[in-house]
N, C-alpha and C. Protein backbone atom coordinates (compact mmCIF):
# COMPACT_ATOMS: atom_id res chain seq x y z
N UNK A 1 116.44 102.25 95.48
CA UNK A 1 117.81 102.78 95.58
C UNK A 1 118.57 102.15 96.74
N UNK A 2 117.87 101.91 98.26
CA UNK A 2 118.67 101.10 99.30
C UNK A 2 119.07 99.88 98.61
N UNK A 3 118.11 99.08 97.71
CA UNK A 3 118.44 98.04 97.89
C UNK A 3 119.79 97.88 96.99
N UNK A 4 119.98 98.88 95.96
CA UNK A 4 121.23 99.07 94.78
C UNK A 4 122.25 98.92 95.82
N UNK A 5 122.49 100.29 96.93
CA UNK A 5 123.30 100.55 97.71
C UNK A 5 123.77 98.86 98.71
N UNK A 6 122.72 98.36 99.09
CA UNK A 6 122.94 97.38 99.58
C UNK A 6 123.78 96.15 98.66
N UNK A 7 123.20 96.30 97.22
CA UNK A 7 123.75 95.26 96.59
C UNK A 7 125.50 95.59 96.25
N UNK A 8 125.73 97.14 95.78
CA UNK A 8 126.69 97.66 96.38
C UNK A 8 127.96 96.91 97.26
N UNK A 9 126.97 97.23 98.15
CA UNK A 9 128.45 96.77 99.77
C UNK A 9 128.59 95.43 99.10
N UNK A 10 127.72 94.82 98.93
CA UNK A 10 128.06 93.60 98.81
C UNK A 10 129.70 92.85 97.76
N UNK A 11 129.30 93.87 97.12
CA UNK A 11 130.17 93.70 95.83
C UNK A 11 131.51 94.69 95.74
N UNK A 12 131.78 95.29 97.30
CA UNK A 12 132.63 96.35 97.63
C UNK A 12 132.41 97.55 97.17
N UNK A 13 131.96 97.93 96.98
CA UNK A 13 131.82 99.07 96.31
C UNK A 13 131.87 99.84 97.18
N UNK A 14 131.62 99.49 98.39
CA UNK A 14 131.35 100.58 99.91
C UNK A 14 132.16 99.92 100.75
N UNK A 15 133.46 100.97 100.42
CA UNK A 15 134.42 100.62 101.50
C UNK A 15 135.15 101.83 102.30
N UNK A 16 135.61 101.70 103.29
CA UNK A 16 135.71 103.05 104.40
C UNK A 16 136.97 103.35 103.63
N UNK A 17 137.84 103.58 102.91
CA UNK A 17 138.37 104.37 102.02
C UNK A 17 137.84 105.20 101.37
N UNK A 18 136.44 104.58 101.20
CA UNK A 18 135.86 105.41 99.37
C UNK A 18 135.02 106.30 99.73
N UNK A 19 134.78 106.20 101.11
CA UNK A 19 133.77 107.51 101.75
C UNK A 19 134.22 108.47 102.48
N UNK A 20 133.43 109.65 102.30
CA UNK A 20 133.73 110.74 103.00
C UNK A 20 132.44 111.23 103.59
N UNK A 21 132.75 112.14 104.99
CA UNK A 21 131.15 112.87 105.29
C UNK A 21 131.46 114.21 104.91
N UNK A 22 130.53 114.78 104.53
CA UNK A 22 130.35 116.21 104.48
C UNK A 22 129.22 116.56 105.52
N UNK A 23 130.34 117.78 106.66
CA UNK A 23 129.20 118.29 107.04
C UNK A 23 129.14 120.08 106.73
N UNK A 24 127.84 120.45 106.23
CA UNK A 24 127.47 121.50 105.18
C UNK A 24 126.87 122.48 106.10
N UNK A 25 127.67 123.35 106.32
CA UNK A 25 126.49 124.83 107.03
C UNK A 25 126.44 124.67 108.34
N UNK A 26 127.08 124.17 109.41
CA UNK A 26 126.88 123.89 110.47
C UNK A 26 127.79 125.10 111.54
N UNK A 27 127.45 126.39 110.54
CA UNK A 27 127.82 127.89 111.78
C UNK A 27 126.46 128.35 112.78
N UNK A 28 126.96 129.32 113.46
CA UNK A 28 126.74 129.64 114.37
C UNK A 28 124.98 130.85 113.27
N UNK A 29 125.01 131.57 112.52
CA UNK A 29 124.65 131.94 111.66
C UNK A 29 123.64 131.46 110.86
N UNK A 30 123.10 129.67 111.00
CA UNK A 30 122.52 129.06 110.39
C UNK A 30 121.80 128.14 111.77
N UNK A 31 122.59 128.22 112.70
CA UNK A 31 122.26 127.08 114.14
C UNK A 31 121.71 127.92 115.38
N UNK A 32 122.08 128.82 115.97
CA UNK A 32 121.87 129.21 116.66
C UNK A 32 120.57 130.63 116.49
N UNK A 33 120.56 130.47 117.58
CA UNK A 33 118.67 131.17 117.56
C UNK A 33 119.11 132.89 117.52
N UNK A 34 120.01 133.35 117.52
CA UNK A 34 120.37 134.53 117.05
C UNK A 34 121.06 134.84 115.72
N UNK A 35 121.21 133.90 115.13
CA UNK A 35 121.96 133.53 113.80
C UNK A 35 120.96 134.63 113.05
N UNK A 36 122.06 135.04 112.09
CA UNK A 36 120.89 135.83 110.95
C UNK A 36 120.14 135.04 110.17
N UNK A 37 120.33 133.74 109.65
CA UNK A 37 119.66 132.95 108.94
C UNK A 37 119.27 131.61 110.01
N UNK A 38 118.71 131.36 110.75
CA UNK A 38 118.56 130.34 111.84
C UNK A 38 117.81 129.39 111.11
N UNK A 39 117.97 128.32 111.14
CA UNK A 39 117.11 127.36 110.64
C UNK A 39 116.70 126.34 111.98
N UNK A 40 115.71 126.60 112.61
CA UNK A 40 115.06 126.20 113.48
C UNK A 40 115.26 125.01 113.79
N UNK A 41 115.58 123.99 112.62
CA UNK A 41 115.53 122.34 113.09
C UNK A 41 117.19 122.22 113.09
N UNK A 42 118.07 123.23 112.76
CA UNK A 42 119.48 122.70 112.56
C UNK A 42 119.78 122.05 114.40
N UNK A 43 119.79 123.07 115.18
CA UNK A 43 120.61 122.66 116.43
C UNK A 43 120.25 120.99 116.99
N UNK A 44 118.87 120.99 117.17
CA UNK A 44 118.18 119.80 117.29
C UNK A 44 119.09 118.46 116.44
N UNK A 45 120.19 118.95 115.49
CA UNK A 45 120.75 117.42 114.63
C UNK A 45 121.96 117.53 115.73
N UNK A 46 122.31 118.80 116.19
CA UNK A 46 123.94 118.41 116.02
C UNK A 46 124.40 117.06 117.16
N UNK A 47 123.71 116.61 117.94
CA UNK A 47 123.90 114.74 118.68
C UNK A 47 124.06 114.26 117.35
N UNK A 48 123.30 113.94 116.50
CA UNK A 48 123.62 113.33 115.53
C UNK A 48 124.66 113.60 114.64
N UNK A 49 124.99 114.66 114.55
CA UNK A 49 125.67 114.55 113.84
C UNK A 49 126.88 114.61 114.26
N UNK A 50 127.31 114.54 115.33
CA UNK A 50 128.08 114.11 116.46
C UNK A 50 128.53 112.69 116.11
N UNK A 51 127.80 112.03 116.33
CA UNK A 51 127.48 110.48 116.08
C UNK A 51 128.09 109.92 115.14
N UNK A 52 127.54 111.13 114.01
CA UNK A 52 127.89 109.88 112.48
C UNK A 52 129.91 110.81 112.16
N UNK A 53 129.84 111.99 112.83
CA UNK A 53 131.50 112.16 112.79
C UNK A 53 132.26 111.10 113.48
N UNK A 54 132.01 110.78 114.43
CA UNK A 54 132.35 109.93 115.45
C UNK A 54 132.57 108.18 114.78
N UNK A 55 131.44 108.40 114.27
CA UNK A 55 131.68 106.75 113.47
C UNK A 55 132.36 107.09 112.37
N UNK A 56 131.98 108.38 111.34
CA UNK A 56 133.25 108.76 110.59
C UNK A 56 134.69 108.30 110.47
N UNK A 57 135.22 108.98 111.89
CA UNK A 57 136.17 108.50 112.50
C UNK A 57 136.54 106.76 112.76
N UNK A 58 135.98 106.14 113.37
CA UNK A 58 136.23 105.06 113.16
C UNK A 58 136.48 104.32 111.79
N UNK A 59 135.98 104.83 111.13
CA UNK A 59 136.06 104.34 109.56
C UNK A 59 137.03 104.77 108.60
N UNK A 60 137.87 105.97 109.30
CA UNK A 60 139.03 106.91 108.37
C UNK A 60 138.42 107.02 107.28
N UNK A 61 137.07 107.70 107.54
CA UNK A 61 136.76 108.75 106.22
C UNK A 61 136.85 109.87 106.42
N UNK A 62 137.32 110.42 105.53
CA UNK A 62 137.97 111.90 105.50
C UNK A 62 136.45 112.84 106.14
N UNK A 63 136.57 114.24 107.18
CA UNK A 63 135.62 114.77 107.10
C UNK A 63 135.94 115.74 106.46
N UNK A 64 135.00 116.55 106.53
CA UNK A 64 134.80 117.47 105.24
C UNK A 64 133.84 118.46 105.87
N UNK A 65 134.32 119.64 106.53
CA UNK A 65 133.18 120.67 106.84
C UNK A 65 133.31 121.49 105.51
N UNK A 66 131.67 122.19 105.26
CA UNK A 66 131.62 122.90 104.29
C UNK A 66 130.83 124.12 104.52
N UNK A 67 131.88 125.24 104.82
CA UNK A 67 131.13 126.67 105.60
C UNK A 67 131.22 127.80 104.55
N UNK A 68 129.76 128.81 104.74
CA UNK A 68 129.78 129.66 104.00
C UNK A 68 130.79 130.75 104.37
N UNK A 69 131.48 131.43 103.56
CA UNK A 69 131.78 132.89 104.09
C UNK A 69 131.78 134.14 103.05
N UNK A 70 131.33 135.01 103.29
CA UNK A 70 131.27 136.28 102.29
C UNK A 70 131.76 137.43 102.77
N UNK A 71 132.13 138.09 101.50
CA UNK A 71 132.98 139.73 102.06
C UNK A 71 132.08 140.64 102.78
N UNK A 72 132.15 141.24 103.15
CA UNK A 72 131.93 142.48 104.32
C UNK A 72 130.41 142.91 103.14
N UNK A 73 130.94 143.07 102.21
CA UNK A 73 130.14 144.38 100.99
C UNK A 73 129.01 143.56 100.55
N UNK A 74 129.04 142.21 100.65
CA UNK A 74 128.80 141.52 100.06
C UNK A 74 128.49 141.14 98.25
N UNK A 75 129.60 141.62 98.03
CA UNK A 75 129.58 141.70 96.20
C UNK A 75 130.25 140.28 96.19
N UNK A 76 130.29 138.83 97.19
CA UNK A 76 129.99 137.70 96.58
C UNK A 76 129.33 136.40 96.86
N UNK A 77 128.22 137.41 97.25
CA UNK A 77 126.81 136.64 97.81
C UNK A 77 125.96 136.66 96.86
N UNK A 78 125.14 135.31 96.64
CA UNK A 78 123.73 135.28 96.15
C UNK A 78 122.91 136.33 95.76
N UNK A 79 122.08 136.97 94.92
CA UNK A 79 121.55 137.82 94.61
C UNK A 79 120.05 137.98 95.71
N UNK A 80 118.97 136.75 95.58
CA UNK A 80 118.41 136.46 97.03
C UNK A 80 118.74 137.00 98.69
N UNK A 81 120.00 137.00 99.03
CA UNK A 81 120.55 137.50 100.12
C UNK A 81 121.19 138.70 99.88
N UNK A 82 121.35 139.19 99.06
CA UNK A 82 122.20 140.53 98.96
C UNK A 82 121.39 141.67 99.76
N UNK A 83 120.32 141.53 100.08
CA UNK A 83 119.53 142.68 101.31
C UNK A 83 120.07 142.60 102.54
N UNK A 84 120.46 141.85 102.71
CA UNK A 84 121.43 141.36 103.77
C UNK A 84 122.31 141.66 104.12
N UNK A 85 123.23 142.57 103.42
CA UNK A 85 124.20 143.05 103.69
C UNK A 85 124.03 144.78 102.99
N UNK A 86 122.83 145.00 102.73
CA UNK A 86 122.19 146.12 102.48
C UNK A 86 121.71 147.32 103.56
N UNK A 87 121.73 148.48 103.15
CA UNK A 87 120.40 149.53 104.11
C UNK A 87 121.00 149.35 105.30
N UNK A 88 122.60 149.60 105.49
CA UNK A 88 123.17 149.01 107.12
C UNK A 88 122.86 147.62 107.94
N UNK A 89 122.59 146.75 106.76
CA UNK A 89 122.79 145.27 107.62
C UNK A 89 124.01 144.90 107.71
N UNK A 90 124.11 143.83 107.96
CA UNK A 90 125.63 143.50 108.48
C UNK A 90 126.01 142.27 107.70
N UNK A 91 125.33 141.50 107.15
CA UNK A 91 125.60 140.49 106.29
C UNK A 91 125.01 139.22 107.32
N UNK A 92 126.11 138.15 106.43
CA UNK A 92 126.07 136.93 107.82
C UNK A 92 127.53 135.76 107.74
N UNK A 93 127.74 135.14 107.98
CA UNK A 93 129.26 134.75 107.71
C UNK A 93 130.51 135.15 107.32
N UNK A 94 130.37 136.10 107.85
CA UNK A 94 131.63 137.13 107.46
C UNK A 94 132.85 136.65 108.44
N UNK A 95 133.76 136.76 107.72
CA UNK A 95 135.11 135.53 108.53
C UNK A 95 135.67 136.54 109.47
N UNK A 96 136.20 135.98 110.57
CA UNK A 96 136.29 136.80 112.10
C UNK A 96 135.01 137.03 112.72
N UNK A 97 133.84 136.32 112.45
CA UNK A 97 132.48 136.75 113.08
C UNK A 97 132.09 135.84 113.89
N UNK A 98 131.82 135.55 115.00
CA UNK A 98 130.92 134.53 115.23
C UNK A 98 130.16 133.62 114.89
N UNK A 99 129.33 134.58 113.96
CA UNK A 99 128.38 133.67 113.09
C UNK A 99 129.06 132.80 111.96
N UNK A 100 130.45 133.50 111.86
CA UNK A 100 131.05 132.68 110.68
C UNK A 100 131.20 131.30 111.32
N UNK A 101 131.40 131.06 112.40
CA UNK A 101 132.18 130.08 112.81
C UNK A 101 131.54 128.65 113.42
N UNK A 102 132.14 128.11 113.14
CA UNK A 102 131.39 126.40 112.98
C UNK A 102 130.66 126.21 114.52
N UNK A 103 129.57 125.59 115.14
CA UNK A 103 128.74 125.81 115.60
C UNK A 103 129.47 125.00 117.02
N UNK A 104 128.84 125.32 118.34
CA UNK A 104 129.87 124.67 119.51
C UNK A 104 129.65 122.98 119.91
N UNK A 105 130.78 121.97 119.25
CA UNK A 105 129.88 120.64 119.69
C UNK A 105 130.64 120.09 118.45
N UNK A 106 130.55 120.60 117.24
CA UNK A 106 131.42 119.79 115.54
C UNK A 106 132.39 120.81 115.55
N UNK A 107 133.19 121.10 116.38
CA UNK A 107 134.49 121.66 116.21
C UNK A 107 135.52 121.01 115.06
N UNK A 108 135.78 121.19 113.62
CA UNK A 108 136.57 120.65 113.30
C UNK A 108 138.10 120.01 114.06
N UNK A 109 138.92 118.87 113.78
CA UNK A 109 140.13 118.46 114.47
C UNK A 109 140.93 118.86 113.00
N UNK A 110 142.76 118.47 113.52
CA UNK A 110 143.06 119.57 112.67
C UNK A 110 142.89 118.67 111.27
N UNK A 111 142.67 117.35 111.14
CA UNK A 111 143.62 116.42 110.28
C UNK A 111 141.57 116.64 109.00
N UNK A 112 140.93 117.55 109.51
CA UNK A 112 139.88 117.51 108.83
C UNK A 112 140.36 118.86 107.85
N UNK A 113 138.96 118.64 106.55
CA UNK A 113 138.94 119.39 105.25
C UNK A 113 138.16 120.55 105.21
N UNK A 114 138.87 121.77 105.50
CA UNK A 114 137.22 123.01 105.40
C UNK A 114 137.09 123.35 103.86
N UNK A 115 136.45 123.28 103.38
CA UNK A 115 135.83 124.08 101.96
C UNK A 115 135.38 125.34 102.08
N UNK A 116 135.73 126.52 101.51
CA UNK A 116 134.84 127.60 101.35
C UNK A 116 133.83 127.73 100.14
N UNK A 117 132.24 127.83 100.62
CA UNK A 117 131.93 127.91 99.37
C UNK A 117 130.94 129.54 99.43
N UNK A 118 130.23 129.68 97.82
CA UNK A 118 129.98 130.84 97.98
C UNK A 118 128.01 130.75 97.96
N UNK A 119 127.91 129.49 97.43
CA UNK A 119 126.46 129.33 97.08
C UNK A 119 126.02 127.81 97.96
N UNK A 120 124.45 127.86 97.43
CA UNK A 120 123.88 126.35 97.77
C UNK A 120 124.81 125.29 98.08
N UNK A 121 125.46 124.84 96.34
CA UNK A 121 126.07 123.69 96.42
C UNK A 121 127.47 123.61 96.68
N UNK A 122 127.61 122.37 97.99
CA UNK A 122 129.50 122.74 98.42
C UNK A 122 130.17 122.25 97.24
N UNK A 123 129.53 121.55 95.74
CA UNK A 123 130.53 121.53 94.65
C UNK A 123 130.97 122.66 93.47
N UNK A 124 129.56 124.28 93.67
CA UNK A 124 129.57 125.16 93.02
C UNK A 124 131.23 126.04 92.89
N UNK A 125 131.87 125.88 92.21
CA UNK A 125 133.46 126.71 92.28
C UNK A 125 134.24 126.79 93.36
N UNK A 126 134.20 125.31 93.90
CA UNK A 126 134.97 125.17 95.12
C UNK A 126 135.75 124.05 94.48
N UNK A 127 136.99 123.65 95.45
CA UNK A 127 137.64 122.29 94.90
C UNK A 127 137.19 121.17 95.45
N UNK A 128 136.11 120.91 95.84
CA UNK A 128 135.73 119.63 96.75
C UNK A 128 135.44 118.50 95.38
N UNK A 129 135.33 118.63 94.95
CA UNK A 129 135.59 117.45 93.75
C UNK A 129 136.75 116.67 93.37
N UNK A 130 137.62 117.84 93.25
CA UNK A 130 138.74 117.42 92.51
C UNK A 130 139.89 116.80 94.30
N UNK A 131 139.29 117.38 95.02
CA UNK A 131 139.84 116.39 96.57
C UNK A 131 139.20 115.47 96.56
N UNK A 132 138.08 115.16 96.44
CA UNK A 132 137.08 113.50 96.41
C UNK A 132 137.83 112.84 95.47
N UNK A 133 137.85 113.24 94.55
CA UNK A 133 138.67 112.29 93.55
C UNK A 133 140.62 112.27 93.90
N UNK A 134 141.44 113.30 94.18
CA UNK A 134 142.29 112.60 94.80
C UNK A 134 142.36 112.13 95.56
N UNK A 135 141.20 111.86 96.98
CA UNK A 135 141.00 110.61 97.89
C UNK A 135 140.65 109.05 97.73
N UNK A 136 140.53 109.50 96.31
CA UNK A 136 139.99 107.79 95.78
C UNK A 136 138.59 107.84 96.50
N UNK A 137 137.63 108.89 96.55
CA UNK A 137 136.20 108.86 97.04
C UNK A 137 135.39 108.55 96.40
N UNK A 138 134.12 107.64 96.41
CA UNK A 138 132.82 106.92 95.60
C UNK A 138 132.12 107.22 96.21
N UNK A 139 131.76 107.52 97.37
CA UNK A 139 130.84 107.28 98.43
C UNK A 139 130.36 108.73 98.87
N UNK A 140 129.80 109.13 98.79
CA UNK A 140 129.20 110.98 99.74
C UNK A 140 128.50 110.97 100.55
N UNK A 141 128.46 111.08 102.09
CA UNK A 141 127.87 110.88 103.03
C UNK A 141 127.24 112.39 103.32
N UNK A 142 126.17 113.03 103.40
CA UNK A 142 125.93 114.59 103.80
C UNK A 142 125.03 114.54 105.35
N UNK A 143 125.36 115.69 105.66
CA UNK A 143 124.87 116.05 106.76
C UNK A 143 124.52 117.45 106.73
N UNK A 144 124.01 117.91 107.51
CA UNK A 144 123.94 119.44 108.23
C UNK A 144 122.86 120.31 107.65
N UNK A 145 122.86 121.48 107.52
CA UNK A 145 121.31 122.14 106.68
C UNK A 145 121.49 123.10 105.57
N UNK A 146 120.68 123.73 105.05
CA UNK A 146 119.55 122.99 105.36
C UNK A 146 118.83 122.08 103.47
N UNK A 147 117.76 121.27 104.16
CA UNK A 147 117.24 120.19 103.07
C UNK A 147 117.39 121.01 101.64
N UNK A 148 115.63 122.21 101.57
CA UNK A 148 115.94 122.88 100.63
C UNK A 148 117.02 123.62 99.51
N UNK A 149 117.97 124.15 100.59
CA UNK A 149 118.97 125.02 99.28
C UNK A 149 120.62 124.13 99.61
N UNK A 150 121.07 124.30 100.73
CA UNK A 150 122.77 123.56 100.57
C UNK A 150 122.72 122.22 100.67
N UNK A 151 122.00 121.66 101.48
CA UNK A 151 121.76 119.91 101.50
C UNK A 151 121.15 119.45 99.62
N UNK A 152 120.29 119.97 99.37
CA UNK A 152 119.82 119.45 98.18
C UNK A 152 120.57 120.05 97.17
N UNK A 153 120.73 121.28 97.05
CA UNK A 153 122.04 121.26 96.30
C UNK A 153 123.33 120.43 95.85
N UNK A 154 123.73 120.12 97.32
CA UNK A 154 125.18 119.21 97.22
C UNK A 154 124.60 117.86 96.63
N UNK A 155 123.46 116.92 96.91
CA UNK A 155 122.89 116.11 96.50
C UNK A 155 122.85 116.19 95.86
N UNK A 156 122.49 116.75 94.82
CA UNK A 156 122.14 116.60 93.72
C UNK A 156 123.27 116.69 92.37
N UNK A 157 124.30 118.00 93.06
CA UNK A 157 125.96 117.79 92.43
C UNK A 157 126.61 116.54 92.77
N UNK A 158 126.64 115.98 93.73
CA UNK A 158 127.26 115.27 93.91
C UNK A 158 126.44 114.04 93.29
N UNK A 159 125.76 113.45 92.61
CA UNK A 159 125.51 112.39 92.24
C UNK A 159 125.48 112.89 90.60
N UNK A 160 124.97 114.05 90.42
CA UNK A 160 125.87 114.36 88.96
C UNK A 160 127.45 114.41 88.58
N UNK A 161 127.72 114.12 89.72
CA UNK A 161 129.75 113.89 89.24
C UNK A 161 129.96 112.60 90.12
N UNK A 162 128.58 111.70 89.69
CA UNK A 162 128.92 110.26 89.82
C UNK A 162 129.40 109.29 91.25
N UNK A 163 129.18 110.06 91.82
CA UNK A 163 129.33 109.75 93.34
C UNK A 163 128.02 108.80 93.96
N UNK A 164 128.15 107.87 94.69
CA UNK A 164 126.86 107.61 95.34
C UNK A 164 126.93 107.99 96.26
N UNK A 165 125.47 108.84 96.51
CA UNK A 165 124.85 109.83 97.35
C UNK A 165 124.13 109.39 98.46
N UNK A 166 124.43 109.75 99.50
CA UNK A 166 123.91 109.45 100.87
C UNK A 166 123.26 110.36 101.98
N UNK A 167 122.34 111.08 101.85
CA UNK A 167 121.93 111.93 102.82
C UNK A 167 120.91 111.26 103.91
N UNK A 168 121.67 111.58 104.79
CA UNK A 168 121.70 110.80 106.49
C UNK A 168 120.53 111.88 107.05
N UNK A 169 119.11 111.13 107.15
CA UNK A 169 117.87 111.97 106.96
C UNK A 169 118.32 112.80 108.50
N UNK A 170 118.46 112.04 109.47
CA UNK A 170 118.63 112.59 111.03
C UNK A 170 119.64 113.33 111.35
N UNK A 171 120.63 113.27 110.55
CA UNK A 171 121.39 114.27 110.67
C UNK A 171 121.58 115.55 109.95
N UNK A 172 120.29 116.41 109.12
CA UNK A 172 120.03 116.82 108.05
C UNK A 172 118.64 117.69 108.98
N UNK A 173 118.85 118.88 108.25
CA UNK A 173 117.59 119.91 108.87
C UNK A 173 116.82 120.60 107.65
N UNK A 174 115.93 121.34 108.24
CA UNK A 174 114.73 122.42 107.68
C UNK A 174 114.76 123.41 108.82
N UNK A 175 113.29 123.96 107.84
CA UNK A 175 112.38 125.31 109.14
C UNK A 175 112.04 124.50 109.50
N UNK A 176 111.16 123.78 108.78
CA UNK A 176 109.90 122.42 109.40
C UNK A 176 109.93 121.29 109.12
N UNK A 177 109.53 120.51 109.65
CA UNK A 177 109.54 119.13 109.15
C UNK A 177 108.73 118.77 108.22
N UNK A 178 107.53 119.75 107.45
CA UNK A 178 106.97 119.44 105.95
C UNK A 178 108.02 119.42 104.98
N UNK A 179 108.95 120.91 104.98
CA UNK A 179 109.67 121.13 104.19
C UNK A 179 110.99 119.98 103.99
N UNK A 180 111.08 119.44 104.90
CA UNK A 180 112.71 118.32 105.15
C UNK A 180 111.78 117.38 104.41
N UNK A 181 110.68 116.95 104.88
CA UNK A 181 110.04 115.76 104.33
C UNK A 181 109.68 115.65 102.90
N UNK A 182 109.25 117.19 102.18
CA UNK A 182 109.04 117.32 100.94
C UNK A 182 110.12 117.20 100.25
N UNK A 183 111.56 117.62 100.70
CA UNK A 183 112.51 117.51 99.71
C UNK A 183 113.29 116.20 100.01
N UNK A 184 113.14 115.56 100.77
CA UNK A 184 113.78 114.09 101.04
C UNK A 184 112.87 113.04 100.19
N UNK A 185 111.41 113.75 100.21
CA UNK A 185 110.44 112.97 98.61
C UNK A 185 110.99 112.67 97.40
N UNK A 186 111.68 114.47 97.01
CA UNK A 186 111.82 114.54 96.22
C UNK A 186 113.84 114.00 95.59
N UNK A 187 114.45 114.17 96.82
CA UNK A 187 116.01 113.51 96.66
C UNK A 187 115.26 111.99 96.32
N UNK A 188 114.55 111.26 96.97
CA UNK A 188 114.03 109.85 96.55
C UNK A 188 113.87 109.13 94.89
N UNK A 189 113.45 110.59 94.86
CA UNK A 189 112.73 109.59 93.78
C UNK A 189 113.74 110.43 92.32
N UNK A 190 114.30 110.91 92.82
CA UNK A 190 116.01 111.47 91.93
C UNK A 190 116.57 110.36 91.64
N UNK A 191 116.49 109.33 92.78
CA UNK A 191 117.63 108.69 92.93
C UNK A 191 118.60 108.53 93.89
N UNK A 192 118.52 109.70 94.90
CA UNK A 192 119.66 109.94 95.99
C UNK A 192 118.80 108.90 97.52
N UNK A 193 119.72 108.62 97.97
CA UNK A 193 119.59 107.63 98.99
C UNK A 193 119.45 108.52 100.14
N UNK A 194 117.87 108.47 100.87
CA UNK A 194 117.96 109.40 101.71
C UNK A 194 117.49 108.07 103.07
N UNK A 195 118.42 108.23 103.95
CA UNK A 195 118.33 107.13 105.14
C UNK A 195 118.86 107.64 106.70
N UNK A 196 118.54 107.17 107.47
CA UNK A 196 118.98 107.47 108.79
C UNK A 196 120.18 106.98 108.75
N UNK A 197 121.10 107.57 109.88
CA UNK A 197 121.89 107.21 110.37
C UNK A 197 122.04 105.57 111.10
N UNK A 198 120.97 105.17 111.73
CA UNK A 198 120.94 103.85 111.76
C UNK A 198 121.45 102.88 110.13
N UNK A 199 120.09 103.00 109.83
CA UNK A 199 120.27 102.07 108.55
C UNK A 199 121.79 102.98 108.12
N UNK A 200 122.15 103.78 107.57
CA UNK A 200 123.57 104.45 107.24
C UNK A 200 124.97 102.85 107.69
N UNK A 201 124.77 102.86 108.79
CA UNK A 201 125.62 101.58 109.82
C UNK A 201 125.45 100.62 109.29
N UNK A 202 124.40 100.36 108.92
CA UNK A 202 124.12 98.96 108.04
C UNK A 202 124.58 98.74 106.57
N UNK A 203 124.87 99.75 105.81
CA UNK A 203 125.38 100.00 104.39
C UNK A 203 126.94 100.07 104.78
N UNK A 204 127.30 101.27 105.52
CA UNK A 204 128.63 101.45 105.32
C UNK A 204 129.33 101.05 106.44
C-alpha cells in the first residue's frame, strides 16, 4: 500500500490541496487521567500531534477536529455506554463540561472545522463528507484515539467513500500498545496506510 501511495505523489495525486487532517477525540474525557473514558496512551501523542497540525498548516490543509458530545440524558449515546449516564452517573462529553472540551495543547484556531459526531465513526451522520468533497479532498490524514473504536472506524469509512487513507501510527493511541498494534495489523492488510509521521513527510 506505501508503495501505491508513493507511486501516487508521483503522479500528483498527493497534493496539499487534496488533504486534510482529522484530529478525532482529542477531549479532556478521553486524554486526561480523570477523564471518564481515559485512554492511557492518548496524552503521550499530543507532541505529535502537535507536529503533524503544525506541518498541516504549512501545507493549507484544512484541519478538522472531530469531538464527541451527548445530551445530559443520554438518549443519544451508544447503547455500550448508556450506563454511563445511568444509576446517577453523569455521562461524559456533555457540552459546557470540561471533559467536553478539546484537550490543553490542540486548541482549535478559528479558521479550523469542528464536527459533532455521535458514534465511532467521524463519517457516521455527520457532514464531514460532503465538506471533504466540497474541499476538493482525496487525501485523509487521521490522528488522535482511540485505534480500536473512533480511529478504526473513521478508517475504515473513509476509504469506503474512496478517499486515500492515512493513519499517522504516532500520532494515534490505545489502552496498550498490543491493542494499537493489533488493529494497525489489521487497518494493513484492509488496505489503509498505516505510517508514522516521519515517513507521512515523505508522501505528502
Amino acid at each position: 500500500m506505501e508503495e501505491n501511495l508513493q507511486s501516487s505523489n508521483k503522479s500528483s495525486d498527493f497534493q496539499k490541496a487534496t488533504t486534510a487532517l482529522l484530529v478525532i477525540d482529542m477531549q479532556n474525557d478521553f486524554v486526561e487521567k480523570d477523564g471518564v473514558l481515559c485512554v492511557d496512551g492518548a496524552k503521550e501523542t499530543i507532541p505529535c500531534i502537535q507536529e503533524l497540525i503544525k506541518y498541516g498548516r504549512s501545507k493549507n490543509w484544512p484541519i478538522i477536529y472531530v469531538i464527541r458530545q451527548h445530551l445530559p440524558d443520554g438518549s443519544d449515546v451508544d447503547y455500550p455506554r448508556l450506563p454511563l449516564f445511568m444509576n446517577g452517573k453523569k455521562g461524559y462529553c456533555l457540552p459546557g463540561t470540561r471533559g467536553c472540551e478539546i484537550v490543553k495543547g490542540l486548541e482549535p484556531e478559528a479558521q479550523d472545522i469542528i464536527i459533532i459526531k455521535k458514534r465511532n465513526s467521524a463519517f457516521f451522520q455527520t457532514p464531514l463528507d460532503m465538506i471533504l468533497r466540497r474541499l476538493g479532498i482525496k487525501n485523509v490524514v487521521i490522528s488522535g484515539t482511540q485505534y480500536p473504536n473512533c480511529i478504526r472506524g473513521s478508517a475504515v469509512d473513509a476509504m469506503s467513500y474512496d478517499y486515500n487513507t492515512i493513519v499517522c501510527t504516532d500520532a494515534c493511541s490505545a489502552k496498550t500498545k498490543e491493542v494499537a498494534q493489533a488493529n494497525i495489523y489489521d487497518m494493513k492488510n484492509m488496505g489503509i496506510s498505516c505510517i508514522t509521521f516521519f515517513q507521512l513527510k515523505n508522501i505528502l
